[in-house]
C-alpha atoms as a PDB file:
ATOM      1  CA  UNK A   1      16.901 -15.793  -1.638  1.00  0.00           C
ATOM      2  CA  UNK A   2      13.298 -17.478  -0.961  1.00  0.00           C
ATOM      3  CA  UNK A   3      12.469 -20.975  -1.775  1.00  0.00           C
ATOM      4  CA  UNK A   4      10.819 -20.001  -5.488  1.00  0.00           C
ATOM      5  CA  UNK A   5      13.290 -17.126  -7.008  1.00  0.00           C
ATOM      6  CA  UNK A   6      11.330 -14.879  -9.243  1.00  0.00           C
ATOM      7  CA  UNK A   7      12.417 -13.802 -12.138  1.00  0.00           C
ATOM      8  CA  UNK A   8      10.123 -10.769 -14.226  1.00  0.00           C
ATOM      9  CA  UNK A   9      10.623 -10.201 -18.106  1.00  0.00           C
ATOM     10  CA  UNK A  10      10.250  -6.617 -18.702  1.00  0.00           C
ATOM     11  CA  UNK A  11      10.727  -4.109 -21.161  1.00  0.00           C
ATOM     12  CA  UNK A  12      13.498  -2.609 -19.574  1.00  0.00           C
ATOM     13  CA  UNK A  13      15.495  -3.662 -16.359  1.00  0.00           C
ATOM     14  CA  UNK A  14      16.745   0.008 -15.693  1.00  0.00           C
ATOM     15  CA  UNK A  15      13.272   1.422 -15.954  1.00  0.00           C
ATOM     16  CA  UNK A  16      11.611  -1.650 -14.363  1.00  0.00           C
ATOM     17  CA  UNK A  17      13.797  -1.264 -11.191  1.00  0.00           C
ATOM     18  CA  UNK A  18      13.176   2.379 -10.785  1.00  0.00           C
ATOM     19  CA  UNK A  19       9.244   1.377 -11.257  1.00  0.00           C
ATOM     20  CA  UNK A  20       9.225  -0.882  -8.616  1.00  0.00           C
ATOM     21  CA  UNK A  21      11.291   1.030  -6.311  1.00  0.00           C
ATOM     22  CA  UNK A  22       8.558   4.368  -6.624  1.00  0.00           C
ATOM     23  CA  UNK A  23       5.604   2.003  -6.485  1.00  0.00           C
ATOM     24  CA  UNK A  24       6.540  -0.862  -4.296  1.00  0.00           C
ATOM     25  CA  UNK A  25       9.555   0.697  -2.175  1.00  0.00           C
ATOM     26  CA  UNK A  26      12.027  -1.822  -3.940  1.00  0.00           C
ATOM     27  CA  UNK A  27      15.730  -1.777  -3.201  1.00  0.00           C
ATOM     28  CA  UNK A  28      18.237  -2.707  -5.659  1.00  0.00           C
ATOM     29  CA  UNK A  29      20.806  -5.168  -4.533  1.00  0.00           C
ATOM     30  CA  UNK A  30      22.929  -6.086  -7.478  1.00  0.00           C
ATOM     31  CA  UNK A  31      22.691  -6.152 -10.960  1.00  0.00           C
ATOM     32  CA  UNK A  32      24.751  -8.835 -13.916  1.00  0.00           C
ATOM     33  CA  UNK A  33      26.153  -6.195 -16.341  1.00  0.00           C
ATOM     34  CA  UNK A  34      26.507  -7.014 -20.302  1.00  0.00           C
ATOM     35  CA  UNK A  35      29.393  -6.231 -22.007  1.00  0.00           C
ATOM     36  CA  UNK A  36      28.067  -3.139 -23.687  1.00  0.00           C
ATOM     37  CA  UNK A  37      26.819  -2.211 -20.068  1.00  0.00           C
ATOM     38  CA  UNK A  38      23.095  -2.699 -20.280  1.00  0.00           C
ATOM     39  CA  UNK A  39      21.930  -4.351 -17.258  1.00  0.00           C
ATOM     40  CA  UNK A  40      21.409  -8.261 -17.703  1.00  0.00           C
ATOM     41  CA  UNK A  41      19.457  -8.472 -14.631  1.00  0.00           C
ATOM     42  CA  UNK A  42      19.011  -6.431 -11.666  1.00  0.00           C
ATOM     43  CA  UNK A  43      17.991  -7.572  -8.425  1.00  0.00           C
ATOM     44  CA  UNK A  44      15.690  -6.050  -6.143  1.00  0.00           C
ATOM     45  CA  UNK A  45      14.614  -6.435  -2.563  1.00  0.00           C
ATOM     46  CA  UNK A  46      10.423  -5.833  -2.096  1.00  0.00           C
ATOM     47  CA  UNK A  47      10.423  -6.641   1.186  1.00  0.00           C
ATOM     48  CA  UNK A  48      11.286  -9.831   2.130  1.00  0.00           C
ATOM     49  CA  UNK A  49      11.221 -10.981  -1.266  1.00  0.00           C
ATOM     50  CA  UNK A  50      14.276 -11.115  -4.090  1.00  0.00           C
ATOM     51  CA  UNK A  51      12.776 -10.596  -7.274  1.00  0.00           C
ATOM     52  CA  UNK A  52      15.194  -9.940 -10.802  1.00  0.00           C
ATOM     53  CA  UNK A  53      14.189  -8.412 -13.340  1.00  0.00           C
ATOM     54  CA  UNK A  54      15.358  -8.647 -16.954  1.00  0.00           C
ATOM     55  CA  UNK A  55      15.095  -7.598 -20.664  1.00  0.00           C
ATOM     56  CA  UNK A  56      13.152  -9.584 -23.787  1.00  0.00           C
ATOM     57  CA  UNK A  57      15.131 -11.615 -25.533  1.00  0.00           C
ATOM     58  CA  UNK A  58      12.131 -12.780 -27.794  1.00  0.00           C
ATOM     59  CA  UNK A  59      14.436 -15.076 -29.956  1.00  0.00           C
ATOM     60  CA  UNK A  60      15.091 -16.885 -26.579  1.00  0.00           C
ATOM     61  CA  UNK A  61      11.271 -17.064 -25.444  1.00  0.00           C
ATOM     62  CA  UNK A  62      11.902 -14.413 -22.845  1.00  0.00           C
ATOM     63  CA  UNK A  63       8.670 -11.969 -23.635  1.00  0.00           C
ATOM     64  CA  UNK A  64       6.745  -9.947 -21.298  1.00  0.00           C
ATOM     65  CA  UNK A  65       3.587 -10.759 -20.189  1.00  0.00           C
ATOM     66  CA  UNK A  66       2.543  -7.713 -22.557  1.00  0.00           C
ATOM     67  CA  UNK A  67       4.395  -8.939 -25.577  1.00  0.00           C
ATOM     68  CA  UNK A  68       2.490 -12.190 -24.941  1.00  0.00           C
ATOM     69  CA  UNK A  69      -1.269 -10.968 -24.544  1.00  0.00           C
ATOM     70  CA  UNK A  70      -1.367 -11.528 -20.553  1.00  0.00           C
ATOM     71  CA  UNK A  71      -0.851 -13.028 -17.656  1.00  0.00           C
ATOM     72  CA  UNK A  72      -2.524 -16.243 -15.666  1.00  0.00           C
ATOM     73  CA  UNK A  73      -0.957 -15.055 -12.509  1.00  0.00           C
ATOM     74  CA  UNK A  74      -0.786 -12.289 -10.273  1.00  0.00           C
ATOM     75  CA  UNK A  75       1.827 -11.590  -7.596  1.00  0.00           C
ATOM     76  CA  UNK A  76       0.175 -10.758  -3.993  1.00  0.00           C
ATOM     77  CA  UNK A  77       2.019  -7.730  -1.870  1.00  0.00           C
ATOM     78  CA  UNK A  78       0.956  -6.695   1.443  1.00  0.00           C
ATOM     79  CA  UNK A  79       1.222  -2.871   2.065  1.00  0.00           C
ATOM     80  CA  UNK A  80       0.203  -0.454   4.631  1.00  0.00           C
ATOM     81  CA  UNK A  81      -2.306   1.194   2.162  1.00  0.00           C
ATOM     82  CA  UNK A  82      -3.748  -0.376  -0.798  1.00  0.00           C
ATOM     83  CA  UNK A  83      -5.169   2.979  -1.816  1.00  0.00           C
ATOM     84  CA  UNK A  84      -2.201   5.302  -1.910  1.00  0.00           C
ATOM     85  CA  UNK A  85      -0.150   1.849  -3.591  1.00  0.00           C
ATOM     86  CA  UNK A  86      -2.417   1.501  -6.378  1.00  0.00           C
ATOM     87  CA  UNK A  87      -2.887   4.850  -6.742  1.00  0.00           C
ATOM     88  CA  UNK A  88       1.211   5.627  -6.672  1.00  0.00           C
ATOM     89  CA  UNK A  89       0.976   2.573  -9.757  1.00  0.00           C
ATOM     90  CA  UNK A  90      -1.568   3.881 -11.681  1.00  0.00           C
ATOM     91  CA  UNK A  91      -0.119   7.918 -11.860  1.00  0.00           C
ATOM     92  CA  UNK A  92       3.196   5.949 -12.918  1.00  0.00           C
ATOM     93  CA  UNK A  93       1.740   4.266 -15.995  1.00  0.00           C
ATOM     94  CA  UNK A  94       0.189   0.904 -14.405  1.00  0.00           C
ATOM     95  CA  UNK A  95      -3.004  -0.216 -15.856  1.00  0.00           C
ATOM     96  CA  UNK A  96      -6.320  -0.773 -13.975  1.00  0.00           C
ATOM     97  CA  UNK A  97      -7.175  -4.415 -13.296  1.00  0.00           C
ATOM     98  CA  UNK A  98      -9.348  -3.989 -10.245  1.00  0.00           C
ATOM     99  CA  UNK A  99     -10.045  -1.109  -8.257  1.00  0.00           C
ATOM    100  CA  UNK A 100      -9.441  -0.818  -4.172  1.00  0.00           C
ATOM    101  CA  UNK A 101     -12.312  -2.167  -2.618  1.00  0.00           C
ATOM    102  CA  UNK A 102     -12.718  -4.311   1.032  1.00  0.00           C
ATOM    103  CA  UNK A 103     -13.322  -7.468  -0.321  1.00  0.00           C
ATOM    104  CA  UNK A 104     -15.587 -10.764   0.880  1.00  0.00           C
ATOM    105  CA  UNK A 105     -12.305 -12.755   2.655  1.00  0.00           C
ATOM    106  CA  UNK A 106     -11.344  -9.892   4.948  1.00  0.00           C
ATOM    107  CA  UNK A 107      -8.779  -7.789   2.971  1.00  0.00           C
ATOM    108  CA  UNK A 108      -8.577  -4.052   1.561  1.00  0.00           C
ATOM    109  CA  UNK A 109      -7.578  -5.575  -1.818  1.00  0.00           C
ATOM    110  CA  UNK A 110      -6.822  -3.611  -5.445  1.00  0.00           C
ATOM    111  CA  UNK A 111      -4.847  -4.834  -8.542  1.00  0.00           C
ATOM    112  CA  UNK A 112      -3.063  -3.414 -11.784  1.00  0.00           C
ATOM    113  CA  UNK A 113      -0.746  -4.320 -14.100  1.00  0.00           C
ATOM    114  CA  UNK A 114       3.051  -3.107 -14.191  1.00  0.00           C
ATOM    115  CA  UNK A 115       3.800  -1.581 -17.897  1.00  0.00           C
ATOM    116  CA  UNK A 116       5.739  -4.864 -18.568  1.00  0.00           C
ATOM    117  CA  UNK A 117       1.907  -6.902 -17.999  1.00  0.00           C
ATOM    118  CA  UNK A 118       2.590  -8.227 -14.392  1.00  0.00           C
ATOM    119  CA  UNK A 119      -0.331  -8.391 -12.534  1.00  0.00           C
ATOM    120  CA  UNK A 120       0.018  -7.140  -8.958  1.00  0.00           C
ATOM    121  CA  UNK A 121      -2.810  -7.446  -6.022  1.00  0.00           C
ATOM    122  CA  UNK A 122      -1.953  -5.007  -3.298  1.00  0.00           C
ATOM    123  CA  UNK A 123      -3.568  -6.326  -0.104  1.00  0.00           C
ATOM    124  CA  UNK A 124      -4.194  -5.177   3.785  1.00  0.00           C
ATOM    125  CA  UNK A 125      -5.939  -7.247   6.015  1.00  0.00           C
ATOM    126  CA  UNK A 126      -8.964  -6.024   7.438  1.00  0.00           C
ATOM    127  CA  UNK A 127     -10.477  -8.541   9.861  1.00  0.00           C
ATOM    128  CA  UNK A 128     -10.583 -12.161   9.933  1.00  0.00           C
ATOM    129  CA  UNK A 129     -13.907 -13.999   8.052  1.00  0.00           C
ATOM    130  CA  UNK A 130     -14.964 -17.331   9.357  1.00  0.00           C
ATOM    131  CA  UNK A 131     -14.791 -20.262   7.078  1.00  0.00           C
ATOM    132  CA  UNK A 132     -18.734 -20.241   6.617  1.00  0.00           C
ATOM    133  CA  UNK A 133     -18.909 -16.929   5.809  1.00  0.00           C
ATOM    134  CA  UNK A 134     -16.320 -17.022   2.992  1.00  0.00           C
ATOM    135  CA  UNK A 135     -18.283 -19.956   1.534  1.00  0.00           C
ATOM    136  CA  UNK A 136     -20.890 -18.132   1.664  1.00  0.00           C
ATOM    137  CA  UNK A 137     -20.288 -15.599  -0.552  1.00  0.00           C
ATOM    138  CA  UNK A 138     -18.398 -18.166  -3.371  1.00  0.00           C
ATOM    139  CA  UNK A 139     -21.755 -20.030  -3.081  1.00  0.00           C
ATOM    140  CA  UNK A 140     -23.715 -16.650  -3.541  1.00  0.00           C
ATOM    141  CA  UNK A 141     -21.035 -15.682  -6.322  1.00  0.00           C
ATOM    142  CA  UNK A 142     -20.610 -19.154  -8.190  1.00  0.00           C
ATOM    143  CA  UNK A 143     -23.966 -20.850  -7.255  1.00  0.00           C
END
């Protein structure tokens, strides 16, 4: 496990998993059954990174970023190929957040939103931007 566990509310752990696993090339690595069988959590591999997912349980707080009217943050993936990711998300039912574009820092960069809410940046690195020129273009942005 990595020093900050993540743990994703979605809409449904079975479907989640098998989301992730076509979009992002998650593995599942175990899974807490409930009695009745549905899947408590299941536990995937994206990468290097564990990450569980897990139903609502609304009267328990536990709401997806959807239920809840967004999300403040955004989970950052390198891939191979931003293009084909986001474009693999998007015919699977993700939502448009940002398209793929080669962005001011140095990166190939594109984000959506999982059908639970997450957000998700997909990123390749392009080239490496001096310091000056990245403050350059917040100043030109921001100023």
């Amino acid at each position: 496990m990595n020093q900050i566990a993540i743990h994703l509310v979605v809409d449904d752990p079975d479907t989640a998993a098998a989301w992730y696993a076509e979009v992002l090339g998650a593995e599942q690595t175990g899974r807490v059954p409930l009695p009745d069988g549905r899947p408590l959590t299941v536990e995937l591999r994206i990468g290097a990174t564990v990450v569980a997912v897990a139903g609502q349980w609304p009267d328990r707080g536990l709401r997806t970023p959807a239920a809840m009217g967004g999300t403040p943050a955004a989970f950052h993936l390198a891939v191979p190929d931003v293009d084909a990711t986001y474009a693999r998300a998007i015919a699977a039912g993700a939502t448009d957040f940002e398209a793929p574009q080669d962005a001011f820092w140095g990166d190939r960069t594109a984000q959506f939103l999982d059908p639970s809410g997450h957000r998700w940046a997909v990123d390749r690195h392009l080239r490496d931007v001096p310091a000056d020129e990245v403050a350059a273009h917040v100043a030109a942005m921001f100023g």
